[in-house]
N, C-alpha and C. Protein backbone atom coordinates (compact mmCIF):
# COMPACT_ATOMS: atom_id res chain seq x y z
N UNK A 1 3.99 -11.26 6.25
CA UNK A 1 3.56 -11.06 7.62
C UNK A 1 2.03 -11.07 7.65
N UNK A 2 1.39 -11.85 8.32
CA UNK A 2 0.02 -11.70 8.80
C UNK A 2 -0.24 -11.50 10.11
N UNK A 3 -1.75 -11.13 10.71
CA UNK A 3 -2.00 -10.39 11.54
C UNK A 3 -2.76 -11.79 12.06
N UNK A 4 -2.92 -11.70 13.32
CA UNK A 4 -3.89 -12.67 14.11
C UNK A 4 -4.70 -11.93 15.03
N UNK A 5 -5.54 -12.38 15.29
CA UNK A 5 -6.55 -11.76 16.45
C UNK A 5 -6.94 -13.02 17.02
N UNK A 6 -6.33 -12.67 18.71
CA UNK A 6 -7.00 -13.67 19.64
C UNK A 6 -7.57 -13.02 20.52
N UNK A 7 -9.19 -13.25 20.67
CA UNK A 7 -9.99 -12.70 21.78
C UNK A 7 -9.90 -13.45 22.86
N UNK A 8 -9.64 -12.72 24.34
CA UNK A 8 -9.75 -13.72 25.14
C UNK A 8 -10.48 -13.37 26.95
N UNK A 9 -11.04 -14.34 26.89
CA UNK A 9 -12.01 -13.90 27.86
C UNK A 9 -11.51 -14.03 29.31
N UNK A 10 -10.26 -14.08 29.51
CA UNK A 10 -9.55 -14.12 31.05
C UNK A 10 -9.85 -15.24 31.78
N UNK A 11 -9.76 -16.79 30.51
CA UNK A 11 -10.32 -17.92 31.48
C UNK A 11 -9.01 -18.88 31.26
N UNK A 12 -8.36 -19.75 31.86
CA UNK A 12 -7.38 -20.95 31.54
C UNK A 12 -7.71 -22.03 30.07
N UNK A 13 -9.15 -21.94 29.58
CA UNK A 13 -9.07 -22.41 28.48
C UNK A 13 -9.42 -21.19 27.30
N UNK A 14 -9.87 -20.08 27.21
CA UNK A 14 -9.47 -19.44 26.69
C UNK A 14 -8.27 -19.41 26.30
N UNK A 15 -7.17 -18.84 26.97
CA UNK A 15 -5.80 -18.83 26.80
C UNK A 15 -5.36 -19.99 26.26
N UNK A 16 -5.81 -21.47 26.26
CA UNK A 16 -5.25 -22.51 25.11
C UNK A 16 -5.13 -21.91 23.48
N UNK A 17 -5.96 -21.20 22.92
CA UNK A 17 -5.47 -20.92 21.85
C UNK A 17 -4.59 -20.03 21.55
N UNK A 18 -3.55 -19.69 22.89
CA UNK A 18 -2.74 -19.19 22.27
C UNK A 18 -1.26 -19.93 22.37
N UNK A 19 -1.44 -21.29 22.61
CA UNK A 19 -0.60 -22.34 22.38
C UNK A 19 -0.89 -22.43 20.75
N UNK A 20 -1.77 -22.72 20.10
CA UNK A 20 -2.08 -23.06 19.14
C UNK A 20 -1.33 -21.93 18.17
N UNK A 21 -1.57 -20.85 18.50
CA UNK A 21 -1.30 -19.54 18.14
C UNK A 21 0.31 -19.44 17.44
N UNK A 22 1.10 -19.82 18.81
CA UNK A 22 2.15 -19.99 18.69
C UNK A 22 2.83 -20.74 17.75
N UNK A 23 1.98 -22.08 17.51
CA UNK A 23 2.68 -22.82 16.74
C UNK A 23 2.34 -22.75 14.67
N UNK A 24 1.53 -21.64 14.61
CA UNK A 24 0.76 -21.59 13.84
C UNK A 24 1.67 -20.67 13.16
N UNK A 25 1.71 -19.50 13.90
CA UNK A 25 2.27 -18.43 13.38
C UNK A 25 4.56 -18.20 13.45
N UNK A 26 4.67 -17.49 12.51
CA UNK A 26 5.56 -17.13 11.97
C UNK A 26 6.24 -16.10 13.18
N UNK A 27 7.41 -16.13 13.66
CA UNK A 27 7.71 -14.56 14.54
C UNK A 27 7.76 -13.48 14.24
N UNK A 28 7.40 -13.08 12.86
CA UNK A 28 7.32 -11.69 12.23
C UNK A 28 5.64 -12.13 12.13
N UNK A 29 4.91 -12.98 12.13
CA UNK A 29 3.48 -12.49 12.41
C UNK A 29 3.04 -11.76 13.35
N UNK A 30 1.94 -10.90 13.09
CA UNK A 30 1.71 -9.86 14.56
C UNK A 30 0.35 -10.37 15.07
N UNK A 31 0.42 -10.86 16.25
CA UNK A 31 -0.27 -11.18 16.62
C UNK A 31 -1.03 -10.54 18.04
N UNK A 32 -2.18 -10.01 17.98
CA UNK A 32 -3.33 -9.43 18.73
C UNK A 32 -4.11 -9.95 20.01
N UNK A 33 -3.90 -9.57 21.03
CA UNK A 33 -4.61 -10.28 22.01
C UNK A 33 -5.85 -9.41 22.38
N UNK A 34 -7.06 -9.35 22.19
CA UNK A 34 -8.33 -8.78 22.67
C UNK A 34 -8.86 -9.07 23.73
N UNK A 35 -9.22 -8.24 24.45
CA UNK A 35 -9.82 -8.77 26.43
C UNK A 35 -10.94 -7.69 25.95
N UNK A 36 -12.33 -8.27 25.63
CA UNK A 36 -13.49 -7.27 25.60
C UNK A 36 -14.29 -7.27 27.40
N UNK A 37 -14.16 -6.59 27.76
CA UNK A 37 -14.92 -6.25 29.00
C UNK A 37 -16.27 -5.71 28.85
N UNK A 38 -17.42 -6.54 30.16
CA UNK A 38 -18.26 -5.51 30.16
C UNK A 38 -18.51 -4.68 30.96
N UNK A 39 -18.93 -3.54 31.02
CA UNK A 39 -18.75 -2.57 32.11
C UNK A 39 -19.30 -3.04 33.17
N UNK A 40 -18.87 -3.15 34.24
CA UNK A 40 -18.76 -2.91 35.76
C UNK A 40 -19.87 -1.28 36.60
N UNK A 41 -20.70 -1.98 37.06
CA UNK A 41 -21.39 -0.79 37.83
C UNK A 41 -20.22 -0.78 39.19
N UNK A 42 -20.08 0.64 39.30
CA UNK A 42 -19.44 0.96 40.60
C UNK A 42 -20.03 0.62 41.67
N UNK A 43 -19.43 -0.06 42.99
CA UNK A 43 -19.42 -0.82 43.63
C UNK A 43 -20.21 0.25 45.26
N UNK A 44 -20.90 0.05 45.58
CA UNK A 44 -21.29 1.20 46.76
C UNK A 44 -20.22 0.23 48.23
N UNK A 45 -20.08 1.48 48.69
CA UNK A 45 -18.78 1.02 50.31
C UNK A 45 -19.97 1.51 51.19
N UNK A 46 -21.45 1.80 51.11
CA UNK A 46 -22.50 1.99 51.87
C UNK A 46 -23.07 2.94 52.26
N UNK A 47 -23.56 3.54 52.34
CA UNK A 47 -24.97 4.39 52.61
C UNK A 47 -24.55 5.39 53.94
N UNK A 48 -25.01 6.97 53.41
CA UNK A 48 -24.62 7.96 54.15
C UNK A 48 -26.39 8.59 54.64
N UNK A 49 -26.84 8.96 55.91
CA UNK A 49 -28.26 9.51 55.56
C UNK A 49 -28.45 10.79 54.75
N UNK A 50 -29.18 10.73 53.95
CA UNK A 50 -29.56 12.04 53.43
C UNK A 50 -29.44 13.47 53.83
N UNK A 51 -29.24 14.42 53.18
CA UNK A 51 -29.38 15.52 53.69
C UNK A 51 -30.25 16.14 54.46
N UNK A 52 -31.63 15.83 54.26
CA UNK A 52 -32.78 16.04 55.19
C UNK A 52 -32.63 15.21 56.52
N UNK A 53 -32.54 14.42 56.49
CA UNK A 53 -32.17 13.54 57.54
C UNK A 53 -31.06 13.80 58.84
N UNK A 54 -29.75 14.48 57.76
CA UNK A 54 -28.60 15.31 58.87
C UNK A 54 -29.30 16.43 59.18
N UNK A 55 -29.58 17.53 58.18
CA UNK A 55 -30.10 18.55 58.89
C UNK A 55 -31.33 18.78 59.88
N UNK A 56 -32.63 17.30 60.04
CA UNK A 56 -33.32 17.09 60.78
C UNK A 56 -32.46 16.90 62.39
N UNK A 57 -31.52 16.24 62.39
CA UNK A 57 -30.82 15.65 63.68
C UNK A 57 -29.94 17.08 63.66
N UNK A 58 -29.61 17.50 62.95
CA UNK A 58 -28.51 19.00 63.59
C UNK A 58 -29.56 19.86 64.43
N UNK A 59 -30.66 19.80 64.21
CA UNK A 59 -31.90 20.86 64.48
C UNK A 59 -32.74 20.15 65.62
N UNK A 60 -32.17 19.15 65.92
CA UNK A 60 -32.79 18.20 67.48
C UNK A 60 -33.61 17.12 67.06
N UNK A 61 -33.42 16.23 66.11
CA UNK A 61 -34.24 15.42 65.67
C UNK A 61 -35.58 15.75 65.58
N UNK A 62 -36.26 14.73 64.69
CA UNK A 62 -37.06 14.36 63.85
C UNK A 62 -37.75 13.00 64.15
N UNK A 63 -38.97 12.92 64.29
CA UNK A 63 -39.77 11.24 64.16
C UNK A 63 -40.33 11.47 63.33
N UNK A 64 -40.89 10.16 62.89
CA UNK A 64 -41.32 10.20 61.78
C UNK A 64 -41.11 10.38 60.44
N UNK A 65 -39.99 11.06 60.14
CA UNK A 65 -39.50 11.33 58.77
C UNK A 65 -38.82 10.05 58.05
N UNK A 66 -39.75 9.58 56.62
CA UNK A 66 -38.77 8.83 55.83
C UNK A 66 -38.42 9.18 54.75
N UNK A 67 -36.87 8.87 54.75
CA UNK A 67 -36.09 9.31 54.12
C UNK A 67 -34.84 8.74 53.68
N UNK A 68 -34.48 8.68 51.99
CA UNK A 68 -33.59 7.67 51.66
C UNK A 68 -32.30 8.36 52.01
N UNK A 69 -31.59 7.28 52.58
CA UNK A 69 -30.26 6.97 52.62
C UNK A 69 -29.60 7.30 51.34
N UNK A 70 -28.45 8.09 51.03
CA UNK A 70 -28.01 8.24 50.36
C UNK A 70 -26.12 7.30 49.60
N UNK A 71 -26.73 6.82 48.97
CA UNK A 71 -25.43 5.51 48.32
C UNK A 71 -24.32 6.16 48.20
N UNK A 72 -23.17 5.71 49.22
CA UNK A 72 -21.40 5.87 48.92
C UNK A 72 -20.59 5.34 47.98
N UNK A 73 -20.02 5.53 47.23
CA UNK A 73 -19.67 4.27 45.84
C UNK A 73 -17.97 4.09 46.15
N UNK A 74 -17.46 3.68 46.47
CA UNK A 74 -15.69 2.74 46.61
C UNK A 74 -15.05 3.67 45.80
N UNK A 75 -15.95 3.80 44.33
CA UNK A 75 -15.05 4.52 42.89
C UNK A 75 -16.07 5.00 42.22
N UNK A 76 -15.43 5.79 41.77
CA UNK A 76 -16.73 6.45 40.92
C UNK A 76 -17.01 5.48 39.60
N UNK A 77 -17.71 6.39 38.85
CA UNK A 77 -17.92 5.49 37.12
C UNK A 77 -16.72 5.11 36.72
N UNK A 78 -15.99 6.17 36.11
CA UNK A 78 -14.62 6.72 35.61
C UNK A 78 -13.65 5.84 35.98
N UNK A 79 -13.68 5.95 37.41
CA UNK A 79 -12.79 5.17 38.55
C UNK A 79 -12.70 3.72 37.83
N UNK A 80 -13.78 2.60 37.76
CA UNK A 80 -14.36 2.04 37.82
C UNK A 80 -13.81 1.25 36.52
N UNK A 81 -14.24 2.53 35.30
CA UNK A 81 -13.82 1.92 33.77
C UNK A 81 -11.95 1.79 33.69
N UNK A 82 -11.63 2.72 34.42
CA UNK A 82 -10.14 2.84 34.50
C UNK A 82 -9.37 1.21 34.96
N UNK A 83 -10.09 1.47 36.34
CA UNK A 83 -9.24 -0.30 36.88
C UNK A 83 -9.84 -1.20 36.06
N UNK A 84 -11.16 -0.98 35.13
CA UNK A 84 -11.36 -2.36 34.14
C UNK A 84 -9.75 -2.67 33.54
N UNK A 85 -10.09 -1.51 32.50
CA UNK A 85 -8.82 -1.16 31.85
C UNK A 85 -7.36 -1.39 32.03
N UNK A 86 -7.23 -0.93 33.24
CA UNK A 86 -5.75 -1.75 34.11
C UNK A 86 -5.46 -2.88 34.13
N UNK A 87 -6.80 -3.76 34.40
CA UNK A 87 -6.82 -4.79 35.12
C UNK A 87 -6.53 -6.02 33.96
N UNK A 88 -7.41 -5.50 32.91
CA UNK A 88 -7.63 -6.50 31.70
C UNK A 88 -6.36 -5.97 30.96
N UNK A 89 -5.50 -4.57 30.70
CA UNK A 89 -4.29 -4.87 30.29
C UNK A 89 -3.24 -5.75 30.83
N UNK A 90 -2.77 -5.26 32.26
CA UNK A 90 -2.01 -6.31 32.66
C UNK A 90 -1.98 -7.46 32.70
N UNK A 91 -3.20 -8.17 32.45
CA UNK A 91 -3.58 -9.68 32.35
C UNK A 91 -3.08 -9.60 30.79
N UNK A 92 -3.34 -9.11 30.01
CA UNK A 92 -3.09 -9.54 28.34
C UNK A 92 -1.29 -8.85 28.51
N UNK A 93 -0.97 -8.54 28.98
CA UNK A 93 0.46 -8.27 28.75
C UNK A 93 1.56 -9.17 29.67
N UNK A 94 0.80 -9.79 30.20
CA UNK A 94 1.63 -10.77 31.42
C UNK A 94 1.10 -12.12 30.00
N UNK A 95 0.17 -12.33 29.18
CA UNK A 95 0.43 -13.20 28.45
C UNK A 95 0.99 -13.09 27.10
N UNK A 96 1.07 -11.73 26.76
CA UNK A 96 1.47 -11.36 25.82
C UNK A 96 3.44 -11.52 26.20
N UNK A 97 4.23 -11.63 27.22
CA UNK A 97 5.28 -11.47 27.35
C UNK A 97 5.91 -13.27 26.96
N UNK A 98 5.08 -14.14 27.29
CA UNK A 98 5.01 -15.13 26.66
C UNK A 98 5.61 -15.65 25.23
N UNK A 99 4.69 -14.63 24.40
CA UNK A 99 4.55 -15.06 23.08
C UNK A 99 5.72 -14.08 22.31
N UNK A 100 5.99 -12.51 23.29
CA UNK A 100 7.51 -12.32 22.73
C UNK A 100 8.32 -12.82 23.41
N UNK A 101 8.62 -13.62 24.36
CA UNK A 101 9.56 -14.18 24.58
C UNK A 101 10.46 -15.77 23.08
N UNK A 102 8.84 -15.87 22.69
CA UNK A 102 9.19 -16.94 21.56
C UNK A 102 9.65 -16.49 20.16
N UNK A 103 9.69 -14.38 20.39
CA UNK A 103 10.10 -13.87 18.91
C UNK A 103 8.73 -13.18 18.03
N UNK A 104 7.46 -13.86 19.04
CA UNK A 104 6.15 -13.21 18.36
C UNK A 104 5.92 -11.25 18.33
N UNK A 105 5.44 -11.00 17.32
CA UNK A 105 5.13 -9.48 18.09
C UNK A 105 3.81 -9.66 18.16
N UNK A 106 3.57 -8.69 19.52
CA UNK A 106 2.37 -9.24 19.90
C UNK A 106 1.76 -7.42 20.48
N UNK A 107 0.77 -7.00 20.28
CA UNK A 107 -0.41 -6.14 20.55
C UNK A 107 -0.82 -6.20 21.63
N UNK A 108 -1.95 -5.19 22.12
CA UNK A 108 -2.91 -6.00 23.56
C UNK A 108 -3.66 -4.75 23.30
N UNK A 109 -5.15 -5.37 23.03
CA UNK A 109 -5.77 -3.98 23.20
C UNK A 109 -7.28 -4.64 24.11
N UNK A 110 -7.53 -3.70 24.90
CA UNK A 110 -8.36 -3.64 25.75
C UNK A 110 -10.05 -2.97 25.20
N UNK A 111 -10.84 -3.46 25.13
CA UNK A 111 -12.24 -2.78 24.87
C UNK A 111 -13.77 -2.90 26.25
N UNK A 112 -14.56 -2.00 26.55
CA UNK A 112 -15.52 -1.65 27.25
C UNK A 112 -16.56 -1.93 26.68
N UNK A 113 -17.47 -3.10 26.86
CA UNK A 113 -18.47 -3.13 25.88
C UNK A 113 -20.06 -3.58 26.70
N UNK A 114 -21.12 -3.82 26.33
CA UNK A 114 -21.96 -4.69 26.85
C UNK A 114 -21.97 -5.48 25.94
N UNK A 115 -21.69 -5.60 24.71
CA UNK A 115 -21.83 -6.94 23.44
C UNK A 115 -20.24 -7.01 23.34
N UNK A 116 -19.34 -8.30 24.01
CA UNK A 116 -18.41 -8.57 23.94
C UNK A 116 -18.59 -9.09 21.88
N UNK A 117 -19.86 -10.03 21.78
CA UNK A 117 -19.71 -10.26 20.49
C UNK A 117 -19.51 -9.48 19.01
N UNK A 118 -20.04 -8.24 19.68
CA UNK A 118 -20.59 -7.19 18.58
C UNK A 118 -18.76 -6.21 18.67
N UNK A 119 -18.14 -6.21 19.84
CA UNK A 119 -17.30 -5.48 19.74
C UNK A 119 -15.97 -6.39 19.18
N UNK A 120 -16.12 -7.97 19.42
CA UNK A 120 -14.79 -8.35 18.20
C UNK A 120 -14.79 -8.69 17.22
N UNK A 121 -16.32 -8.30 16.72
CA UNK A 121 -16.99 -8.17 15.14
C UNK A 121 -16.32 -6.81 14.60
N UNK A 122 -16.61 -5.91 15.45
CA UNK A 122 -16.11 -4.34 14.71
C UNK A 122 -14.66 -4.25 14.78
N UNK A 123 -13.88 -4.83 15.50
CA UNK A 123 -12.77 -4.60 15.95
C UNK A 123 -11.75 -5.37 14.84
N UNK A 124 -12.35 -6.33 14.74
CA UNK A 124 -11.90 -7.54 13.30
C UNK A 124 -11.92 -6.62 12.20
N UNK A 125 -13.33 -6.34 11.87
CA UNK A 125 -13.42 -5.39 10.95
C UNK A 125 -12.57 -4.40 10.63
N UNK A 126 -11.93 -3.84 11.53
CA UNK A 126 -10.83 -2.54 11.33
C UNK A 126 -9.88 -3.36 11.19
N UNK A 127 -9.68 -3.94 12.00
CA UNK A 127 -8.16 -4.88 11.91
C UNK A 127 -7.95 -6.01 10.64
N UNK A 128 -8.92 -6.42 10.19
CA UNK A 128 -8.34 -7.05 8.70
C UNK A 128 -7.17 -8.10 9.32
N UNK A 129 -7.73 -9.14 10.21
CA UNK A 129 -6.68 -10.29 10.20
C UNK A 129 -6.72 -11.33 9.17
N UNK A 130 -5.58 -12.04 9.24
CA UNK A 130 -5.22 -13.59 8.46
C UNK A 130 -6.80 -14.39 8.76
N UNK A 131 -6.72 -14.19 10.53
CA UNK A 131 -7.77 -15.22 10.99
C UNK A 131 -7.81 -14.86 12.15
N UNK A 132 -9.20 -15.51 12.94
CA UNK A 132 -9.40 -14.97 14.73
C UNK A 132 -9.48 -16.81 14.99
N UNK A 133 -8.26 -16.57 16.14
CA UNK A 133 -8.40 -18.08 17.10
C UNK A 133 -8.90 -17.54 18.25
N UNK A 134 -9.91 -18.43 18.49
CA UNK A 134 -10.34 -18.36 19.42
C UNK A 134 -11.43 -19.65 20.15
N UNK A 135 -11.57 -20.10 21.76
CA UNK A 135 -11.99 -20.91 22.46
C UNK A 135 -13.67 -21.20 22.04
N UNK A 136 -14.06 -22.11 21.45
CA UNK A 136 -15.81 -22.72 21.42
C UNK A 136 -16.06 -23.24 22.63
N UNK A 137 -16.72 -22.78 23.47
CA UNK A 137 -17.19 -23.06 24.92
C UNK A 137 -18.49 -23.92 24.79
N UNK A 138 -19.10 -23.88 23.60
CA UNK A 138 -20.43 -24.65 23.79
C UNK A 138 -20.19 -25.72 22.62
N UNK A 139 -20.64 -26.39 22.43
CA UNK A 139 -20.70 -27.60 21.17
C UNK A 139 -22.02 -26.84 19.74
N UNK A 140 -21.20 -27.41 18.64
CA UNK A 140 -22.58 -26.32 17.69
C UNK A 140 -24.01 -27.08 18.06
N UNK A 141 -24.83 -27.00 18.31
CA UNK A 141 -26.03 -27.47 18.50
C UNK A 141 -27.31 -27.01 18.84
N UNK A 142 -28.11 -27.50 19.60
CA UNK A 142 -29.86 -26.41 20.52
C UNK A 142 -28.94 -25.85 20.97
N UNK A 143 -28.57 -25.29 22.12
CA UNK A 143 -28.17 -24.31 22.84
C UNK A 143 -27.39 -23.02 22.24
N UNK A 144 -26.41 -23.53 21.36
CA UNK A 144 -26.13 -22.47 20.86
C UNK A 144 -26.81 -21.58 19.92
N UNK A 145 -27.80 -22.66 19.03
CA UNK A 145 -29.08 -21.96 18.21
C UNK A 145 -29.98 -21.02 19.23
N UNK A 146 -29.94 -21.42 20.35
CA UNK A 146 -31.00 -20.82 21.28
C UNK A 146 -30.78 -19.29 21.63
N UNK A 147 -29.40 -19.61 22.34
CA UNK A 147 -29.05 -18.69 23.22
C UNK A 147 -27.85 -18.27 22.32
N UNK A 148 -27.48 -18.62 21.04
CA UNK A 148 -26.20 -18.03 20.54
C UNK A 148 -24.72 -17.94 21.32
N UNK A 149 -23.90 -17.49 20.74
CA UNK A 149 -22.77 -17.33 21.90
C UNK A 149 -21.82 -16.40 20.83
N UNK A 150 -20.59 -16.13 21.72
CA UNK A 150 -19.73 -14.96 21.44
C UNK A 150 -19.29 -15.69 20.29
N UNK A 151 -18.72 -17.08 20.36
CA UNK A 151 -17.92 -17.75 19.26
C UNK A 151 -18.51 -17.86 17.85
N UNK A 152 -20.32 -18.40 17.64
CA UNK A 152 -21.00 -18.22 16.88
C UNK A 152 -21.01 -17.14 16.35
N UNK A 153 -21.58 -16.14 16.57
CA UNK A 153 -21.43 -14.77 16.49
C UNK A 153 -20.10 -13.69 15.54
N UNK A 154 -18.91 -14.62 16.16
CA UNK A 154 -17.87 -13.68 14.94
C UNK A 154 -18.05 -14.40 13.81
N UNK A 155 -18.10 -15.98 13.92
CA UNK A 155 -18.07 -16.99 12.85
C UNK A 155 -19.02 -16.45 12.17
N UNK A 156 -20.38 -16.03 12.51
CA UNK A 156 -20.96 -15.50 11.67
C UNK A 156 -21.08 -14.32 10.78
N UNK A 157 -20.49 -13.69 11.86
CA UNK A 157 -20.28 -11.94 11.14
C UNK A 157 -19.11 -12.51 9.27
N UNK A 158 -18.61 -13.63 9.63
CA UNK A 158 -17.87 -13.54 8.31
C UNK A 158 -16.68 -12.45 8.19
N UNK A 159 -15.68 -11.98 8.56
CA UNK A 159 -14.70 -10.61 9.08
C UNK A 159 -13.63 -11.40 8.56
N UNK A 160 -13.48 -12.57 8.85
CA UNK A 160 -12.03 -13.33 8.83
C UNK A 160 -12.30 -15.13 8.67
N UNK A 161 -11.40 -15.48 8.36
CA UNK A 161 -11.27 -17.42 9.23
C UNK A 161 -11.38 -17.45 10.50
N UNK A 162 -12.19 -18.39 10.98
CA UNK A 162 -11.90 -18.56 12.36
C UNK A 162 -11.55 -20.18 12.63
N UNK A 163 -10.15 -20.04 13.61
CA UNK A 163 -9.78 -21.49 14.42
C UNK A 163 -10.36 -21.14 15.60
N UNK A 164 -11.52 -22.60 15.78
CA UNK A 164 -11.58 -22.68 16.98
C UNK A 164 -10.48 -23.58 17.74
N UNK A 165 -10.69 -23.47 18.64
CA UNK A 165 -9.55 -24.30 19.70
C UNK A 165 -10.24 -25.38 20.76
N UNK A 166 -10.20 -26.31 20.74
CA UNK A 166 -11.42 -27.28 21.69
C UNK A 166 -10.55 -26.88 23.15
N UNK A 167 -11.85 -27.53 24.00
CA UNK A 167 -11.44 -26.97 25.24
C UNK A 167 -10.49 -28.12 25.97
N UNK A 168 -9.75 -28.17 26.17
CA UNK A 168 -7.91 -29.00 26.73
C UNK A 168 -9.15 -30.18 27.76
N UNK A 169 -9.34 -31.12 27.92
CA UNK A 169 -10.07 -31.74 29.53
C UNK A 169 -9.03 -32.58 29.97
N UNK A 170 -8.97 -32.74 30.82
CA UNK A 170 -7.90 -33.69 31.65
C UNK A 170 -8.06 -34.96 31.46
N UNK A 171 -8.09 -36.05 31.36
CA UNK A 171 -8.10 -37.58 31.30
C UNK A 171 -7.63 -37.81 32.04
């Protein structure tokens, strides 16, 4: 039995490697689906006036006074990391039902990060897979030397093999 790790970034070609996945692996292989998120600032539903501001108008108004508006938020922080969390499980378990439907066992773990790259470096690391498949969005070349990318990045950390998966284009 070997372990797979597929990171996936919640896009339609992302998810191609886990066609590949499928055909690769064994149904007693266990295979891992990763959705690294980055945190989400809570969303403001708009602006309440300040306390100085109410208690100026309870007391017969005020000219002249400036004074910030105070920000309403939809959800709090908490709120916020939670529906990440929800949101990016049910997406990896609506594809994960997929791959046991074919006999695969299959994982889903969810992570909060600002370095999506740095967190399926550490995450590999604990997990000790066969190999990480996963989508090359850029071609190796300037740009990726420049600006790097998530895919470069595990390939480099060295953790495992990595299959990339080219991106499917229509003809």
């Amino acid at each position: 039995m070997k372990r797979i790790l597929v990171p996936l970034d919640g896009t339609k070609d992302a998810e191609a490697a886990l066609t590949s996945v499928a055909e690769l692996c064994d149904p007693d292989d266990e295979v891992v689906l990763l959705k690294v998120e980055k945190p989400e600032v809570a969303q403001r539903a708009g602006f309440r006036p300040s306390p100085i501001l109410t208690e100026a108008i309870a007391r017969g108004g005020v000219t002249g006074v400036n004074t910030l508006d105070v920000p309403v938020y939809a959800e709090t922080g908490d709120q916020t990391v939670q529906r990440q969390l929800a949101e990016a499980h049910d997406y990896l378990e609506a594809l994960a039902a997929a791959l046991r439907e074919r006999g695969h066992q299959v994982e889903t773990e969810v992570l909060i990060d600002d370095h999506p790259d740095r967190a399926i470096v550490d995450y590999a690391r604990h997990m000790r897979p066969a190999f990480i498949a996963m989508l090359r969005r850029t071609h190796p070349g300037v740009a990726e030397l420049i600006f790097g990318g998530v895919a470069s990045s595990v390939l480099k950390a060295d953790v495992a093999p990595v299959l990339f998966v080219p991106i499917h284009t229509s003809a």
